[in-house]
Structure formats: structure tokens, C-alpha cells
N, C-alpha and C. Protein backbone atom coordinates (compact mmCIF):
# COMPACT_ATOMS: atom_id res chain seq x y z
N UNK A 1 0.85 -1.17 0.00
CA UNK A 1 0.00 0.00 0.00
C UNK A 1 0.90 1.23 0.00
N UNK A 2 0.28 2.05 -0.73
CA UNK A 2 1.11 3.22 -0.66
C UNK A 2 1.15 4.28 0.43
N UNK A 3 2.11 4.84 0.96
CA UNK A 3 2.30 5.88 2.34
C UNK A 3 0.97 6.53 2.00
N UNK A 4 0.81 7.75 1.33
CA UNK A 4 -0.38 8.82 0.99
C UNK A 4 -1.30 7.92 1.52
N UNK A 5 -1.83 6.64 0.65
CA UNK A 5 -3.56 6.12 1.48
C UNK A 5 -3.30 5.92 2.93
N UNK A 6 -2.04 5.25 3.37
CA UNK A 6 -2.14 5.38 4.53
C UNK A 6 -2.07 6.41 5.07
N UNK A 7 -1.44 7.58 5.12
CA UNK A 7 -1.27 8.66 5.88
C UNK A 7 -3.12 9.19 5.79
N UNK A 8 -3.91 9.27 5.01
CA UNK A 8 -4.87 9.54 4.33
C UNK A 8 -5.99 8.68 5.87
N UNK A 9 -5.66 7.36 5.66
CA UNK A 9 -6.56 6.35 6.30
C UNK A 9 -6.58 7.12 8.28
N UNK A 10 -4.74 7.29 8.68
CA UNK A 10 -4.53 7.55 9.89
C UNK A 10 -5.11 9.04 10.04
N UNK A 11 -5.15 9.94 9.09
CA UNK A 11 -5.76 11.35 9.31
C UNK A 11 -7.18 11.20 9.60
N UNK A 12 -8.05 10.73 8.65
CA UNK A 12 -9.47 10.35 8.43
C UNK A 12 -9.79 10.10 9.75
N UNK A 13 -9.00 9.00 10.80
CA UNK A 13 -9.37 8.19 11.79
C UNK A 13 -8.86 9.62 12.76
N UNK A 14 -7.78 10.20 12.78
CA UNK A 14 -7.68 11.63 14.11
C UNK A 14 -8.70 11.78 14.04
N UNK A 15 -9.23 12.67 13.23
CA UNK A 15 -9.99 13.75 12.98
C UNK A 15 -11.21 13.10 13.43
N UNK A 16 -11.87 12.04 12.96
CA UNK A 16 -13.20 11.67 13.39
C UNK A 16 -13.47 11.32 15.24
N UNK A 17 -11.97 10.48 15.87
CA UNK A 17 -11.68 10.61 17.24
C UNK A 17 -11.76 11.44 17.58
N UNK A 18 -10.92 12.89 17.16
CA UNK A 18 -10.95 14.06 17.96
C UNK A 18 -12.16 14.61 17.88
N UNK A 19 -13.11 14.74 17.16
CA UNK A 19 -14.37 15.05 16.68
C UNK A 19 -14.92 14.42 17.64
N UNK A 20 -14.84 13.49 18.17
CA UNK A 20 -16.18 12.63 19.34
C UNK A 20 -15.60 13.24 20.27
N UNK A 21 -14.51 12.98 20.91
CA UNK A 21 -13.25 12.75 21.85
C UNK A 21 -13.99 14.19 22.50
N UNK A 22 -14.02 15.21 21.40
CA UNK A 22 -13.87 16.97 21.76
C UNK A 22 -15.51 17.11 22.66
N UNK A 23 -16.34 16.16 21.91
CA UNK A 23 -18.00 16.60 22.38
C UNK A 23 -18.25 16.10 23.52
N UNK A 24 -17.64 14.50 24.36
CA UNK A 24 -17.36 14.23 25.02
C UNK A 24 -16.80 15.17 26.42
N UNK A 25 -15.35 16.06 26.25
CA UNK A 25 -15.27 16.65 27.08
C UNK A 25 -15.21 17.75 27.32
N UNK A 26 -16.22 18.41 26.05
CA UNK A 26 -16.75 19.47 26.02
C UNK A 26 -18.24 19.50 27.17
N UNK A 27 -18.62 18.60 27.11
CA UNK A 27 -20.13 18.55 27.66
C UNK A 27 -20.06 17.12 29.04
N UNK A 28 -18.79 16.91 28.95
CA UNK A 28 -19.24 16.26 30.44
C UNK A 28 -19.55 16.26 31.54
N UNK A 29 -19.27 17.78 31.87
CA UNK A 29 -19.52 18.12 33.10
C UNK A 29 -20.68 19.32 33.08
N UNK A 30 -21.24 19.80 32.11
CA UNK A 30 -21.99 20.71 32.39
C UNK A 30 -23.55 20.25 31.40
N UNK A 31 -23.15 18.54 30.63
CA UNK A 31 -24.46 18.42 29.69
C UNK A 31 -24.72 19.03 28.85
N UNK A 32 -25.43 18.68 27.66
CA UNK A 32 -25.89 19.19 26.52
C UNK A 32 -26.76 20.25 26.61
N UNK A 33 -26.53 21.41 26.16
CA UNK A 33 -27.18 22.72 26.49
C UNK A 33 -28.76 22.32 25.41
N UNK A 34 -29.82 22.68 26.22
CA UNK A 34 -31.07 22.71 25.87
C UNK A 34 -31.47 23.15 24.44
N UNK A 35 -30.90 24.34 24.14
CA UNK A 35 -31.26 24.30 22.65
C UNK A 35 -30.31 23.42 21.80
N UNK A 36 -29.32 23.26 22.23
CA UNK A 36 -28.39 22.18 21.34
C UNK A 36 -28.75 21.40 21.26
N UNK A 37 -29.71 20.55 22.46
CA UNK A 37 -29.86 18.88 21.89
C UNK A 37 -32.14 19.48 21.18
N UNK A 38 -32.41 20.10 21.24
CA UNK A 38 -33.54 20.46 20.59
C UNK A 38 -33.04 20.64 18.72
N UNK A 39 -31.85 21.17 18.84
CA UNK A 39 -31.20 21.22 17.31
C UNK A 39 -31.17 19.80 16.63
N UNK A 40 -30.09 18.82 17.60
CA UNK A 40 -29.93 17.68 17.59
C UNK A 40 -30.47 16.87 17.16
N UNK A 41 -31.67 16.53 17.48
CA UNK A 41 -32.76 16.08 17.45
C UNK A 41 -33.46 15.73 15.83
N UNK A 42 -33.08 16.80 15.22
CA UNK A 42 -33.40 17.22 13.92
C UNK A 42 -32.23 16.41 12.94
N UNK A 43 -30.79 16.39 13.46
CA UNK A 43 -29.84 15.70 12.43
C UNK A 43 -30.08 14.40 11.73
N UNK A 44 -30.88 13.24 12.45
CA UNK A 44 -31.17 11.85 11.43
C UNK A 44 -32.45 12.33 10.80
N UNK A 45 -33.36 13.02 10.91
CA UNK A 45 -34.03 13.22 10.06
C UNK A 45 -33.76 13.89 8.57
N UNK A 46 -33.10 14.75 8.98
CA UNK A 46 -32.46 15.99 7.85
C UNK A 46 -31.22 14.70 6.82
N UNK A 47 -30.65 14.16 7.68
CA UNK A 47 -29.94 13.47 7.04
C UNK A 47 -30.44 11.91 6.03
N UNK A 48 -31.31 11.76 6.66
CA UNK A 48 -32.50 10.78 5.40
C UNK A 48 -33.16 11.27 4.70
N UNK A 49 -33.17 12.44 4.72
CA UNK A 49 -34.08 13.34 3.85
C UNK A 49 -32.93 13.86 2.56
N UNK A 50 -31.94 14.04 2.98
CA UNK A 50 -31.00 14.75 1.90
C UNK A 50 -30.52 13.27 1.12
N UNK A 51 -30.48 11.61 1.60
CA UNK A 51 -30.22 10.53 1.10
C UNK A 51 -31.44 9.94 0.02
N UNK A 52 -32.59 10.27 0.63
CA UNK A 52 -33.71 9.72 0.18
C UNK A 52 -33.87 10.67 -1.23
N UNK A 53 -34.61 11.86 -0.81
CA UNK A 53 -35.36 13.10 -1.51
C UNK A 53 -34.73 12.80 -3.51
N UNK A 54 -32.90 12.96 -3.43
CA UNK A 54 -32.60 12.93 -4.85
C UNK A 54 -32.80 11.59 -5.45
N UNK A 55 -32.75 10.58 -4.91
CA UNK A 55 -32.94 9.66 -5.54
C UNK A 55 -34.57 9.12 -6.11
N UNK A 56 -35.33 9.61 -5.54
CA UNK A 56 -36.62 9.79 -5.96
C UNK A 56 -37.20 10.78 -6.95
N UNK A 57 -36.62 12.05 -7.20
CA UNK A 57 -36.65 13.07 -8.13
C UNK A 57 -35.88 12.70 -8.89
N UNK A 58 -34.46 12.80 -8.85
CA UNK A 58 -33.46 12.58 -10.17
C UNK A 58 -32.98 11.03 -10.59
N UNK A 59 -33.81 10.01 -10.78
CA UNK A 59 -33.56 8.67 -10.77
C UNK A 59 -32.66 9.03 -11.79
N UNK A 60 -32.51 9.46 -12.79
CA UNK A 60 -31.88 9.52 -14.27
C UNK A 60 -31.14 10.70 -14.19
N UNK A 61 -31.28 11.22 -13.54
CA UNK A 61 -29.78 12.30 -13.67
C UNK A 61 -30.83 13.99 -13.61
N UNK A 62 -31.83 13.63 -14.34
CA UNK A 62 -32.59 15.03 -13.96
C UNK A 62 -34.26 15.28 -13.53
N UNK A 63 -34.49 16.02 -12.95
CA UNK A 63 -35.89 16.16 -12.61
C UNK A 63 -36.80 15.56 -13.30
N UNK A 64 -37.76 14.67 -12.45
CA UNK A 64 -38.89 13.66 -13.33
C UNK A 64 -39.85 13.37 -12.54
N UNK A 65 -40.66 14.56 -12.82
CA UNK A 65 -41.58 14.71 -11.59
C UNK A 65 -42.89 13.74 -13.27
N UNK A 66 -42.88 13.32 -13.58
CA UNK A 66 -43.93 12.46 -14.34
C UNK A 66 -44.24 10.91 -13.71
N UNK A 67 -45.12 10.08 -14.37
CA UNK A 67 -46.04 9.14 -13.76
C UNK A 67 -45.11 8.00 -14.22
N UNK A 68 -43.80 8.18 -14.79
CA UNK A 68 -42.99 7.35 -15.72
C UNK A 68 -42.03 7.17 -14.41
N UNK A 69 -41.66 7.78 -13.56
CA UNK A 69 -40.95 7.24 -12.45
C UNK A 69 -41.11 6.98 -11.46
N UNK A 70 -41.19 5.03 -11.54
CA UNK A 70 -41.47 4.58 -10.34
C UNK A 70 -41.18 4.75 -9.25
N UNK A 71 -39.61 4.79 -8.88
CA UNK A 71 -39.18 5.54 -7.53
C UNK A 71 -40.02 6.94 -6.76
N UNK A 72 -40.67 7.18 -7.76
CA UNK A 72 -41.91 8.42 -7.04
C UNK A 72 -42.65 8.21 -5.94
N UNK A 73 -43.72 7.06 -7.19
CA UNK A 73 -44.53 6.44 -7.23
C UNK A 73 -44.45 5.67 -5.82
N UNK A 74 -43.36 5.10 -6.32
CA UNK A 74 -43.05 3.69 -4.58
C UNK A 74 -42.87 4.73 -3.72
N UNK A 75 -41.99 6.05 -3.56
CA UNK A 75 -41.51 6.58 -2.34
C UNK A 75 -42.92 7.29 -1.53
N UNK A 76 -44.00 7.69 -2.31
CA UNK A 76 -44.85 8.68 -2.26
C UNK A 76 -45.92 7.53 -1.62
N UNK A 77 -46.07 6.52 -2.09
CA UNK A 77 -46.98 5.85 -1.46
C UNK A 77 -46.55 4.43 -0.13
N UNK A 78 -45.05 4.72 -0.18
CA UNK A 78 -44.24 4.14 0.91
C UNK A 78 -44.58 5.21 2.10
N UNK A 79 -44.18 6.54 1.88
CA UNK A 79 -44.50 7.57 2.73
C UNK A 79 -45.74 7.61 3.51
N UNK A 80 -46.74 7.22 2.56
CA UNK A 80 -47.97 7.75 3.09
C UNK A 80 -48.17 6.14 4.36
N UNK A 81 -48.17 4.97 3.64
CA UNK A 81 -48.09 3.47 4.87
C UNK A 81 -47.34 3.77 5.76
N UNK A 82 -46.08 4.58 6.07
CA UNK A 82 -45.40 4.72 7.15
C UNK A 82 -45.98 5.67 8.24
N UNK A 83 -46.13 6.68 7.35
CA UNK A 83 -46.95 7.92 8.39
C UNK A 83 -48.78 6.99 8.73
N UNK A 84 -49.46 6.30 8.05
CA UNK A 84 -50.38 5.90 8.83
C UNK A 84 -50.07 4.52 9.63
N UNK A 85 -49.16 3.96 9.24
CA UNK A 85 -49.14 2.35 10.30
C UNK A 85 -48.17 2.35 11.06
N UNK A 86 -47.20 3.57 10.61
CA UNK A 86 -46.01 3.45 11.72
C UNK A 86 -45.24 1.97 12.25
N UNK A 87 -45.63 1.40 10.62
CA UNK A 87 -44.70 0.18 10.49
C UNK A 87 -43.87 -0.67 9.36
N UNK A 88 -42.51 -0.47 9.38
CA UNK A 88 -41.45 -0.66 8.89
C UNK A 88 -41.45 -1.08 8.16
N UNK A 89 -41.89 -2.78 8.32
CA UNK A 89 -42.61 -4.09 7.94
C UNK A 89 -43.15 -3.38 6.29
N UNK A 90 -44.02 -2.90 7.05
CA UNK A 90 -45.43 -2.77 5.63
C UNK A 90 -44.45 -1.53 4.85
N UNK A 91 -44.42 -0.66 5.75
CA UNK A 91 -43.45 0.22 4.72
C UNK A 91 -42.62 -0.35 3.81
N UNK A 92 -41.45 -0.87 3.97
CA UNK A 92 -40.57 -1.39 3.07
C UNK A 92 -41.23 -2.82 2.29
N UNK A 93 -41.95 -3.54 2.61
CA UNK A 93 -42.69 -4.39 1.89
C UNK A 93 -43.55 -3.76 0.69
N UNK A 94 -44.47 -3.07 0.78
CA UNK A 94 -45.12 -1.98 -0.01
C UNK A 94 -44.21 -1.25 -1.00
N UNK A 95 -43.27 -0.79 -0.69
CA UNK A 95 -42.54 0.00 -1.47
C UNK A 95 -41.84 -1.15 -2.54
N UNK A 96 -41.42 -1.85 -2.05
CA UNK A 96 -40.57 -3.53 -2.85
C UNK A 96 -41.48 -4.43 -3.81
N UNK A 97 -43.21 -3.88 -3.27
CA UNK A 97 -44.22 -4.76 -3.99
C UNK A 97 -44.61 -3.69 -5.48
N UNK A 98 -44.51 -2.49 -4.59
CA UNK A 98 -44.85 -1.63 -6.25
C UNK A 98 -43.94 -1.39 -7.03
N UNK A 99 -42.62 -1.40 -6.71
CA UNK A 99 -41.06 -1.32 -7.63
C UNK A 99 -41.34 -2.10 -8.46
N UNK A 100 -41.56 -3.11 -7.55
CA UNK A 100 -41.70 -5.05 -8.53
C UNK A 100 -42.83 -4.65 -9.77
N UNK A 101 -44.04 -4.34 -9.24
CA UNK A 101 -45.17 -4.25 -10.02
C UNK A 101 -44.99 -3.04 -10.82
N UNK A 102 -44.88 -2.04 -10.71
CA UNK A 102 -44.45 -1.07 -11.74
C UNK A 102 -43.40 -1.67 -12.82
N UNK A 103 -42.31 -2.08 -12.39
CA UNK A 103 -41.44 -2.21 -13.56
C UNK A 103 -41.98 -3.79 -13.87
N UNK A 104 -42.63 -4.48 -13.60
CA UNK A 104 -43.59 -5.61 -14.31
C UNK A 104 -44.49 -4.77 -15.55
N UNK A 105 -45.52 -4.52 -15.02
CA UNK A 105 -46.17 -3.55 -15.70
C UNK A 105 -45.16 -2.75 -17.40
N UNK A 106 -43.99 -2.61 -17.08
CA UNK A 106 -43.69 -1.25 -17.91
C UNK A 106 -43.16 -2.52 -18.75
N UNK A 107 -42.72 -3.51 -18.59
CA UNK A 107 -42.10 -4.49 -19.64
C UNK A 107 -43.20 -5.04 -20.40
N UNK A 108 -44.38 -4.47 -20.10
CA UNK A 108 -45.48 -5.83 -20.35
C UNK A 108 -46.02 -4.84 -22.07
């Protein structure tokens, strides 16, 4: 292996330690300040939202807000089983049954 990836691999790994390491004893003795963890709170959401959102709009590289993309289709009506059953199960089952059936459908 070459020095650079390694030097590369051992930096990557400081930086992400010192990054915990710092929040750790930044807040051990006095706790997470009230609006900070109210901020907090918000980061896995925001962050499935910025993973999810493009891949459902730009399946192909650009905006396709039409009835021709299934990933819509599945995400939009995956969305809606999650927010009423508040279960995983059916969510991701549902979404896997209309992928299937849509692109059945489009070969046919």
C-alpha cells in the first residue's frame, strides 16, 4: 500500500476521534445545552431526507416529476403506509411490492 492512502486512512481516523473525543469533554460536566440537543434532534431526520429526496426526483440524472418514475410512485406511497401504520414491515414491503409491479407492468 502506498504511504499517501495510509497517511490519508490515519488522518481520516484523528480527525473523526478528535471530533467525538472533543464533544465528550466538552459537555461532560456541564451536559448538553437545551437548545443544542432540541437542534440535535433534527440531524437523522435531515440526514435521510437529503439521502432519500434525490434519488426519488433525479432517478436519471434530472428532474422527473412524471407518472414514468417509479421511484416516485413507490416513495410517495411508501410515505404515506409509514406515516399511517407506523410500520417498517409494511413500509418497506409496499414499497418492494410496487417497484416489482411497476417495472412488471412497464415491460409488459
Amino acid at each position: 500500500m502506498r504511504s499517501e492512502i495510509l497517511f490519508i486512512i490515519i488522518g481520516m481516523a484523528a480527525v473523526t476521534y478528535l471530533t467525538r473525543f472533543g464533544c465528550l469533554v466538552l459537555f461532560r460536566y456541564t451536559g448538553i445545552p437545551s437548545f443544542l440537543h432540541g437542534w440535535l434532534k433534527h440531524i437523522p431526520t435531515a440526514i435521510l431526507t437529503a439521502l432519500i429526496v434525490p434519488s426519488l426526483l433525479l432517478p436519471k440524472g434530472y428532474l422527473d416529476l412524471t407518472i414514468q418514475n417509479h421511484y416516485l410512485i413507490a416513495g410517495i406511497l411508501a410515505a404515506v403506509i409509514a406515516y399511517k401504520s407506523r410500520n417498517i414491515i409494511a413500509t418497506v414491503g409496499l414499497g418492494i411490492m410496487v417497484m416489482i409491479s411497476l417495472n412488471w407492468l412497464d415491460k409488459l
